[in-house]
Protein backbone atom coordinates (compact mmCIF):
# COMPACT_ATOMS: atom_id res chain seq x y z
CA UNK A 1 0.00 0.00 0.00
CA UNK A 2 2.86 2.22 0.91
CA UNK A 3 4.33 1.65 -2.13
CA UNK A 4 1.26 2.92 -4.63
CA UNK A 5 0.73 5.75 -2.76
CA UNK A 6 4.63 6.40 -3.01
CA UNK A 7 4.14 5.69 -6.68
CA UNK A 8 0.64 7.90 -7.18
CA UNK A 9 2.76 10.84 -5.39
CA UNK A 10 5.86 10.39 -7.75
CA UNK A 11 3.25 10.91 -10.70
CA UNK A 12 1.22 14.00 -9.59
CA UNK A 13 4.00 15.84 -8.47
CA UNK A 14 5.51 15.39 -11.97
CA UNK A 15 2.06 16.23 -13.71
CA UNK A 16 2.34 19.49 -12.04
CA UNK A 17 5.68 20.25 -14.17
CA UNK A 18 4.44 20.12 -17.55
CA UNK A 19 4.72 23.75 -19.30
CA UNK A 20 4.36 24.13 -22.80
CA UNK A 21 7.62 22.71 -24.71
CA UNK A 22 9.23 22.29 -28.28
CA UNK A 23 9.41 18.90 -29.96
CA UNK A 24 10.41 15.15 -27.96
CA UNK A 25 13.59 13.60 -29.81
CA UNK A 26 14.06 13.46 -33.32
CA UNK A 27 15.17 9.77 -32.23
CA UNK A 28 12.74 6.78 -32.42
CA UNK A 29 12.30 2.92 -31.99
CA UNK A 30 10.50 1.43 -34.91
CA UNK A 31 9.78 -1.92 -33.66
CA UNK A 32 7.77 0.45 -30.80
CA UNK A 33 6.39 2.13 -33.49
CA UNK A 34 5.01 -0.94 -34.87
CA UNK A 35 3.85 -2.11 -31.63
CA UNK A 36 1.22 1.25 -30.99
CA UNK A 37 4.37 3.28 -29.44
CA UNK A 38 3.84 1.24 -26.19
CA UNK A 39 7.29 -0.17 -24.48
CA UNK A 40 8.03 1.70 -21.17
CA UNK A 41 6.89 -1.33 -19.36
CA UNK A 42 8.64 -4.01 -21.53
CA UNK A 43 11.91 -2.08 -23.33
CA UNK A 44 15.79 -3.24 -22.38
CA UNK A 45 18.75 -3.14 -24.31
CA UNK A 46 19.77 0.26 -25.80
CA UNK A 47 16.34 1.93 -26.10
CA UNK A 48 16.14 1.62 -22.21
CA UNK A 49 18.43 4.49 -22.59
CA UNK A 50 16.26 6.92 -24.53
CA UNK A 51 12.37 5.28 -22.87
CA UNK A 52 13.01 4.02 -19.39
CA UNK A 53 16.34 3.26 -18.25
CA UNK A 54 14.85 0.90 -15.62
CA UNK A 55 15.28 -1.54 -18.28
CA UNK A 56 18.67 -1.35 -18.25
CA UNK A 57 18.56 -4.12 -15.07
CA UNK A 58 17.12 -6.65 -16.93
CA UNK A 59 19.47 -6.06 -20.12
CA UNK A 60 22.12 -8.99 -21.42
CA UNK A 61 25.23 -7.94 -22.88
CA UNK A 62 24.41 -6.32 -26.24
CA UNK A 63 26.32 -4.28 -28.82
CA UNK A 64 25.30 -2.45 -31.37
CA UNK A 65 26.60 -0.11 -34.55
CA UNK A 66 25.41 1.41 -37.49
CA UNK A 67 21.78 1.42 -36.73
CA UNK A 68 20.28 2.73 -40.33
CA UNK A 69 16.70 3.38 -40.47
CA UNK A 70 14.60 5.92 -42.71
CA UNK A 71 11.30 7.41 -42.65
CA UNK A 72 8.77 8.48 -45.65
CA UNK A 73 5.60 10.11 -45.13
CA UNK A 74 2.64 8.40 -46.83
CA UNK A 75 1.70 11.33 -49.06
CA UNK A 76 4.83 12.23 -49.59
CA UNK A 77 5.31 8.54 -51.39
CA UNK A 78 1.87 9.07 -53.61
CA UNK A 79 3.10 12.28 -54.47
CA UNK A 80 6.72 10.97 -55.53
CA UNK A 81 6.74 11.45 -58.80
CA UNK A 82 5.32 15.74 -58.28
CA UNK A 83 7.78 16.46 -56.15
CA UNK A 84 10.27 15.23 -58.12
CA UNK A 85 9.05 16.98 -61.16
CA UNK A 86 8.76 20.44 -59.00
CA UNK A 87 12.56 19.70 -57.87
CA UNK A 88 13.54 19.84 -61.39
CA UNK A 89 11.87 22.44 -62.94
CA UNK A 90 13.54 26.01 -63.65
CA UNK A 91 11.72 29.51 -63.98
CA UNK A 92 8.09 30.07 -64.11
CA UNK A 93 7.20 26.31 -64.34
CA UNK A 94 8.54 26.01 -60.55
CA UNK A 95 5.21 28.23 -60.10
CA UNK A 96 3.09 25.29 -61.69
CA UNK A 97 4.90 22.59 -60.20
CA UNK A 98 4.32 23.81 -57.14
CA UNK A 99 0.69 24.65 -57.74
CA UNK A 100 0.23 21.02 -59.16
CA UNK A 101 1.68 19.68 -55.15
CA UNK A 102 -1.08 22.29 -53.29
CA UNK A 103 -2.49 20.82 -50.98
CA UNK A 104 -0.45 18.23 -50.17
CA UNK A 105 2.05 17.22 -47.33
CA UNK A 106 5.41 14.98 -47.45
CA UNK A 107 8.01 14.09 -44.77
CA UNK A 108 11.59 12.28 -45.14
CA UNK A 109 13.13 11.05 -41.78
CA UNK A 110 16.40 9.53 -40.72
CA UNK A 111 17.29 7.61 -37.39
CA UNK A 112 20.74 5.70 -36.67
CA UNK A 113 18.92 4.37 -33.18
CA UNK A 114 21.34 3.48 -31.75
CA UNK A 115 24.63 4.82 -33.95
CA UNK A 116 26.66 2.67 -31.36
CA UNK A 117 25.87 1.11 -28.08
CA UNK A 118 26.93 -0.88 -25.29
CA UNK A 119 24.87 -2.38 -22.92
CA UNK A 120 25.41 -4.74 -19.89
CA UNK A 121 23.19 -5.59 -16.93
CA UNK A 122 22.71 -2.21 -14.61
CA UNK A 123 24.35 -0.53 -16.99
CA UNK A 124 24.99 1.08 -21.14
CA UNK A 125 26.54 3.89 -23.02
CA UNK A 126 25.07 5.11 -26.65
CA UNK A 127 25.30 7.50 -29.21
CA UNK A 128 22.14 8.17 -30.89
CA UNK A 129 21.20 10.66 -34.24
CA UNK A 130 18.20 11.53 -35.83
CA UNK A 131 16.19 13.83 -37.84
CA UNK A 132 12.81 14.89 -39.44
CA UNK A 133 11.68 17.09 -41.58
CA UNK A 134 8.28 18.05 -42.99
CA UNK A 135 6.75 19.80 -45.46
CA UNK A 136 3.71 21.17 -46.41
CA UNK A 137 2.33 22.81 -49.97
CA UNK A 138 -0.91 25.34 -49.59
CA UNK A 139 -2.75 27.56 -51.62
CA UNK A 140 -1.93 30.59 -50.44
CA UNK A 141 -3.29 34.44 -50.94
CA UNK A 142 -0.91 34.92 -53.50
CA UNK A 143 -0.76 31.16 -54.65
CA UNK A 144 1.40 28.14 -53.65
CA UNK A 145 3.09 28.29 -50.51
CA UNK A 146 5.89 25.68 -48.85
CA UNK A 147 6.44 25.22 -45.10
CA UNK A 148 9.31 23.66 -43.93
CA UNK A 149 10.12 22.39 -40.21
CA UNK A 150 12.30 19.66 -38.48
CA UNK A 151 15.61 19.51 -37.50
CA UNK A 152 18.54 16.89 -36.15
CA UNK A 153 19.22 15.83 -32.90
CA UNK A 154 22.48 14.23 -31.67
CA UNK A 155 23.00 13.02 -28.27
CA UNK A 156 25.28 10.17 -26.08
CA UNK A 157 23.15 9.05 -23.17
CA UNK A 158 24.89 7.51 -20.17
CA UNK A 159 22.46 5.28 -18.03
CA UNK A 160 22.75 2.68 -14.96
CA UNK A 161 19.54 0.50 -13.44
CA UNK A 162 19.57 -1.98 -10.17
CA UNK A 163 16.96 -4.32 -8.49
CA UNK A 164 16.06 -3.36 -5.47
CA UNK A 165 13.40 -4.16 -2.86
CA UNK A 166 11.21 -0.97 -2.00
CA UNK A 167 8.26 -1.66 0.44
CA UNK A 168 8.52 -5.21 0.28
CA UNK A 169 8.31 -5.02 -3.41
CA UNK A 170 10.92 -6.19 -6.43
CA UNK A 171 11.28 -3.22 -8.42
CA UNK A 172 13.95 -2.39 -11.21
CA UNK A 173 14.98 1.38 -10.99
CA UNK A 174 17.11 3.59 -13.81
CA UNK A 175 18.57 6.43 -14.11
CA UNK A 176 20.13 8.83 -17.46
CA UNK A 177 21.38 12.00 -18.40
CA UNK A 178 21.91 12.80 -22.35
CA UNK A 179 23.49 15.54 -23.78
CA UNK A 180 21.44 16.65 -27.38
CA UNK A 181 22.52 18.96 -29.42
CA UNK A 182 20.08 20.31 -32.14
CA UNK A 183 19.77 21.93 -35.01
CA UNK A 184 16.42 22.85 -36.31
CA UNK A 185 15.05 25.20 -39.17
CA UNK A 186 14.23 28.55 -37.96
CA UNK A 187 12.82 31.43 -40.17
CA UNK A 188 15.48 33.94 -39.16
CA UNK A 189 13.25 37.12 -39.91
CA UNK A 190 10.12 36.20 -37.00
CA UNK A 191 12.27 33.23 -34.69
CA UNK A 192 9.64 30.79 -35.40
CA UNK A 193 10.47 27.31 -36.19
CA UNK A 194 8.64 27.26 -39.81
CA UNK A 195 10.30 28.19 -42.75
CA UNK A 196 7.85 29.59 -44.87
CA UNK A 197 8.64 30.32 -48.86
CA UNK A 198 5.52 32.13 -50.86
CA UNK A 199 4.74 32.37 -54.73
CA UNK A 200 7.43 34.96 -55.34
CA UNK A 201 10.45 32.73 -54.45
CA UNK A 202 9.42 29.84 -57.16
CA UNK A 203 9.09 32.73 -60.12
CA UNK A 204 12.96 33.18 -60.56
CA UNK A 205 15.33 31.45 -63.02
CA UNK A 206 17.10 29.80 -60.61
CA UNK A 207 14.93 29.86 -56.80
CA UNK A 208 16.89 28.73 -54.28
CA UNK A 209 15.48 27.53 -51.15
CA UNK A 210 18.14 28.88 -48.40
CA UNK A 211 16.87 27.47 -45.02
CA UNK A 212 18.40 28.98 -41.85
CA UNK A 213 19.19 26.70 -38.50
CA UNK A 214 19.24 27.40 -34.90
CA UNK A 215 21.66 25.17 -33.14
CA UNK A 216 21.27 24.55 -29.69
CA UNK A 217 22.36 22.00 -26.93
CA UNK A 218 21.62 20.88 -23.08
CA UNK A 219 21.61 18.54 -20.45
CA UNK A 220 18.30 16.51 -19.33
CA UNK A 221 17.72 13.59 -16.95
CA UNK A 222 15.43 10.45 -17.26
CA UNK A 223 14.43 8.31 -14.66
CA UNK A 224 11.87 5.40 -14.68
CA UNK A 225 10.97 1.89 -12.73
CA UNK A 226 9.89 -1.11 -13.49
CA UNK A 227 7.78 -3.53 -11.53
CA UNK A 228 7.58 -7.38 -12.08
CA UNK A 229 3.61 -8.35 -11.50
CA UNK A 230 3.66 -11.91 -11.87
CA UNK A 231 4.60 -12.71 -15.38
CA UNK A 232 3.72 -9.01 -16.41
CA UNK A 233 5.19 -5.92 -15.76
CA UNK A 234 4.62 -2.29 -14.56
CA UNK A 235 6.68 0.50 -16.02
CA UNK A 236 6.72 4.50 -15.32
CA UNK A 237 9.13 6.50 -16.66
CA UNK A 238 9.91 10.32 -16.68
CA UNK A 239 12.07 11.57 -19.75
CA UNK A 240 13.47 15.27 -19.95
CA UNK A 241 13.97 16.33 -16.80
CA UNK A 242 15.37 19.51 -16.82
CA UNK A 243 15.86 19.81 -20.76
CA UNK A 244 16.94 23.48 -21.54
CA UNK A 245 18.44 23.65 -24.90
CA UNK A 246 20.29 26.73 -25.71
CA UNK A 247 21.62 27.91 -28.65
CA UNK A 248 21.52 30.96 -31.28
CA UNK A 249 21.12 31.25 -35.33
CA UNK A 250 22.05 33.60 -37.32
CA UNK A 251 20.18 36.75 -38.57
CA UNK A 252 22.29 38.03 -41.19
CA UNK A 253 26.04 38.49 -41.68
CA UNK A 254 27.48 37.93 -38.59
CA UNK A 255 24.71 39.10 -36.22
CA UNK A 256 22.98 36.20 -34.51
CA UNK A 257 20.30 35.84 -31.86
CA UNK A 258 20.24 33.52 -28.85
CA UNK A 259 17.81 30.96 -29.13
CA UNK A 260 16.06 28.49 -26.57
CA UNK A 261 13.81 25.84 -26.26
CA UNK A 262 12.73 22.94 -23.60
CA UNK A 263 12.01 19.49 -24.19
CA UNK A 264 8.58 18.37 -23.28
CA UNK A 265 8.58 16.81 -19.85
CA UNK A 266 7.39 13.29 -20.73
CA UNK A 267 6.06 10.91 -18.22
CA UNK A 268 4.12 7.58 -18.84
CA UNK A 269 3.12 4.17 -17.28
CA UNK A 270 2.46 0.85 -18.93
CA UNK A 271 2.24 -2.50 -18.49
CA UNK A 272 3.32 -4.95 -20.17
CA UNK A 273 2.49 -8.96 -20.48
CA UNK A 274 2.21 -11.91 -22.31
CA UNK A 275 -1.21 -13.53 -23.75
CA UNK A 276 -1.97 -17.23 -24.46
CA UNK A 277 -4.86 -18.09 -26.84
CA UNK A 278 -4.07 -21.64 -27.52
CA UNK A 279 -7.00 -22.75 -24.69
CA UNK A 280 -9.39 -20.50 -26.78
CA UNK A 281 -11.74 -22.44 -29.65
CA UNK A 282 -11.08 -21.76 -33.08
CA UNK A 283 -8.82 -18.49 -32.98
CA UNK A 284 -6.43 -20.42 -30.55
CA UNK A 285 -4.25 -22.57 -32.99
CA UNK A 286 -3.76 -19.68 -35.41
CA UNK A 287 -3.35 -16.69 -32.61
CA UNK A 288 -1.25 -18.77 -29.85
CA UNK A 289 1.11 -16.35 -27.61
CA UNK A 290 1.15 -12.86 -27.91
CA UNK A 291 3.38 -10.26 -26.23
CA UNK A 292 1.05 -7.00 -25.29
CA UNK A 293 2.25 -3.80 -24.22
CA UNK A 294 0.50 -0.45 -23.33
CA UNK A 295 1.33 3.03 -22.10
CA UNK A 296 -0.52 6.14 -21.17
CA UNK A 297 1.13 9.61 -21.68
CA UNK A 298 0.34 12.21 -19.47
CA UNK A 299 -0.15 15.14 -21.37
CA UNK A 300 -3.16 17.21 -22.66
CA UNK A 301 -6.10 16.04 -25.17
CA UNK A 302 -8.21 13.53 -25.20
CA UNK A 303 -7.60 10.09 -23.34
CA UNK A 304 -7.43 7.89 -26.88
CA UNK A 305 -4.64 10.53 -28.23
CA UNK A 306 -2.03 9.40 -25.22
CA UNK A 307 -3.38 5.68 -25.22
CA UNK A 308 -0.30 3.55 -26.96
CA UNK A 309 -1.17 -0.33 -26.95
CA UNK A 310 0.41 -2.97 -29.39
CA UNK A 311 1.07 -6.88 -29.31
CA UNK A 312 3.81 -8.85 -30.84
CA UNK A 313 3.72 -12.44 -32.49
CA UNK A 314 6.35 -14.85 -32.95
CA UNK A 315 5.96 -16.63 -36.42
CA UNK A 316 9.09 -18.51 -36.65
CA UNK A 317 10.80 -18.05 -33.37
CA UNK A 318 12.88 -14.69 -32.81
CA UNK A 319 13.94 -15.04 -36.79
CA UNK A 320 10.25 -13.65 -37.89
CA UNK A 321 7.84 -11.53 -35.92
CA UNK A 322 5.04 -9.49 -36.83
CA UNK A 323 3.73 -6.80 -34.63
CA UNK A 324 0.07 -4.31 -34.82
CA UNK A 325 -1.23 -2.16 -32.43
CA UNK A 326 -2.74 1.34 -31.84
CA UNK A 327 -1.24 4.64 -31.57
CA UNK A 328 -3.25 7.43 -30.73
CA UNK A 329 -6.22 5.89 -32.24
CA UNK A 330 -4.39 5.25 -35.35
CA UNK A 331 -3.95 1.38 -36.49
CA UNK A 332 0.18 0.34 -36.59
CA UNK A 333 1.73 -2.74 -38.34
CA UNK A 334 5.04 -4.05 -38.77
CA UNK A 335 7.51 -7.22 -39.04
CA UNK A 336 11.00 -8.01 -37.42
CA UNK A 337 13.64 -10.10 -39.28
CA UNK A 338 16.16 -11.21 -37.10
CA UNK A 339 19.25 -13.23 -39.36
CA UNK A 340 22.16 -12.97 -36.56
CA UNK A 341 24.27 -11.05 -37.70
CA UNK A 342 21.87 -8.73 -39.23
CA UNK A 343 18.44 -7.53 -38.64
CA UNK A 344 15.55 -5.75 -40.44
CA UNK A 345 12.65 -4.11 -39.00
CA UNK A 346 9.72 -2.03 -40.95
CA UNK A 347 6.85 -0.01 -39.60
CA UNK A 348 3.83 1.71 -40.60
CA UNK A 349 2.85 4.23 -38.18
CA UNK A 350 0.47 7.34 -37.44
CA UNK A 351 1.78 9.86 -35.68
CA UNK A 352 -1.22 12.54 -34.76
CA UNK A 353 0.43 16.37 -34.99
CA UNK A 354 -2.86 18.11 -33.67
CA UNK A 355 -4.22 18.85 -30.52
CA UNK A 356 -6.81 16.14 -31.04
CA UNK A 357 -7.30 12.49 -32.65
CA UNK A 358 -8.22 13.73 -36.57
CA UNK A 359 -6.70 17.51 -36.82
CA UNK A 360 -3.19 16.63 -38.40
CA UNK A 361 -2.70 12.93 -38.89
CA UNK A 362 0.96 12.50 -40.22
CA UNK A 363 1.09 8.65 -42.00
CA UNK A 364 4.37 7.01 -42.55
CA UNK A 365 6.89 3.75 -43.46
CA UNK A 366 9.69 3.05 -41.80
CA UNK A 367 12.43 0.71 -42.27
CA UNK A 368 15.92 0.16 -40.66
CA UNK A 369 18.61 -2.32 -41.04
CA UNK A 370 21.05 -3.12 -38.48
CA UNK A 371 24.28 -4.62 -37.52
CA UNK A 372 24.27 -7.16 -34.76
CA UNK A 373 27.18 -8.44 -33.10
């Protein structure tokens, strides 16, 4: 009893912290993605590092390099063969090009999750990278318009986790501190993080699209635990404590501003289990174990927008698995390929950029290939 109240009070006190901040990590998991985003409960290895270093004391030795994965927005794939065609266009037919793409959005991300890690029980070291950018065509007053935003995050995380006994209770505990340094588009004449280029810039013989970048770096903190409940498990984690990224960009010539931002404090719980369907008629032989995992963000908007749930099947042992879920109301699939020495994963995800389930749906594949050792 002592324990959940210890556990409730953890929670509110960090609800109470969360301020309006700029974007989580450019930096993602994609088998989690495939899964309904859900893992703070279940995660170990190097991803403890960057979603609940609790995990970290039930990780085997592990090392990792060269992480590759890539990211295309689903639109951005239909619309392939336009954006292509507005890329390589010259003069006034940049103007129709561009009019041809409005409205329309695309994306292109990069991860290298982990670029190189090593992880042993209690304790791992990694270097992570990623990036994102998006893009969006309108019609605007004076005709198309193109928004740009994203940026790159690097960071090396350092994190330790231990078993302990709190309250009469096993529980694994984690703790990490990252330093990221960012760089993100910035439109240097207003400080906001859009680039915005209107009808005028695609008219000229040769329009250039000259993006600006803020670059700025900090320290933040996770912590998280997790809690064996028979053959399932609790998880809470809190990411981005403290988080203050400072930085500047440049203006013009040699004048530059200071720039800041804060990472969004991020805490969730989850739980995590397996499921066995063999007992049940008809669906049983085909369905058969399951892993499950789901987490709950604490953060504003409705209930169904921070809900993350997903399950994962073995179809021929840890070589082939396939994995579905939910994420933010949004249906997620995707398939593991596990040949030793190395390993495939793809994803098809929906991430929801709105305040609510439906305002600004953002639809992408994801793939990533990976050196094991």
């Amino acid at each position: 009893m002592k324990f959940k109240v210890l556990l409730a009070g953890v929670i509110l006190v960090a609800c109470t912290g969360f301020v309006h901040a700029d974007d989580d990590l450019f930096i993602y998991n994609i088998r989690e993605k495939a899964m309904g985003g859900a893992g703070v409960a279940s995660v170990t290895g190097p991803h403890s590092l960057n979603r609940n270093p609790a995990g970290l004391a039930n990780s085997r030795f592990d090392i990792k390099f060269l992480k590759i994965g890539v990211g295309l927005g689903d639109e951005g794939i239909s619309q392939f063969s336009k954006l292509t065609d507005f890329k390589d266009a010259k003069g006034s037919d940049k103007f129709d090009k561009a009019l041809a793409l409005s409205p329309s959005k695309f994306g292109l991300e990069f991860n290298s999750s982990p670029l190189l890690s090593f992880v042993n029980t209690g304790f791992g070291v990694g270097v992570f990278t990623g990036g994102q950018v998006l893009g969006e065509f309108y019609n605007g007053v004076n005709g198309p318009e193109l928004n740009l935003k994203g940026g790159i995050d690097f960071t090396p995380v350092l994190g330790i986790g231990n078993k302990a006994q709190w309250f009469g209770k096993d529980v694994n505990w984690g703790l990490g501190v990252r330093y990221l340094s960012r760089s993100r588009v910035i439109n240097s004449s207003t400080g906001e993080t859009t680039f915005k280029k209107n009808v005028s810039d695609f008219s000229g013989n040769d329009p250039k699209i000259d993006v600006t970048y803020a670059t700025a770096s900090g320290i933040a903190f996770d912590t998280g635990l997790q809690i064996p409940n028979g053959e399932g498990m609790w998880g809470v984690a809190l990411r981005n404590i403290g988080g203050d990224l400072k930085g500047d960009y440049k203006v013009t010539g040699n004048v530059k501003k200071d720039y800041s931002e804060k990472l969004p404090l991020d805490l969730r719980v989850g739980y995590a289990t397996p499921l066995d369907f063999r007992a049940v008629p008809f669906v049983g032989g085909i369905v058969g174990k399951l892993d499950s995992a789901i987490d709950y963000r604490f953060a504003s908007g409705a209930i169904f927008k921070n809900l993350y749930m997903g399950v994962e099947k073995k179809i021929i042992g840890d070589f082939l698995k396939v994995q579905m879920g939910l994420s933010q109301g949004y249906p997620t699939v995707g398939t593991s390929l596990d040949l030793i020495l190395l390993k495939f994963n793809y994803a098809y995800s929906v991430e929801e950029k709105g305040n609510q389930i439906g305002d600004d749906p953002y639809p992408a594949h994801y793939a990533e290939l990976s050196i094991l050792f």
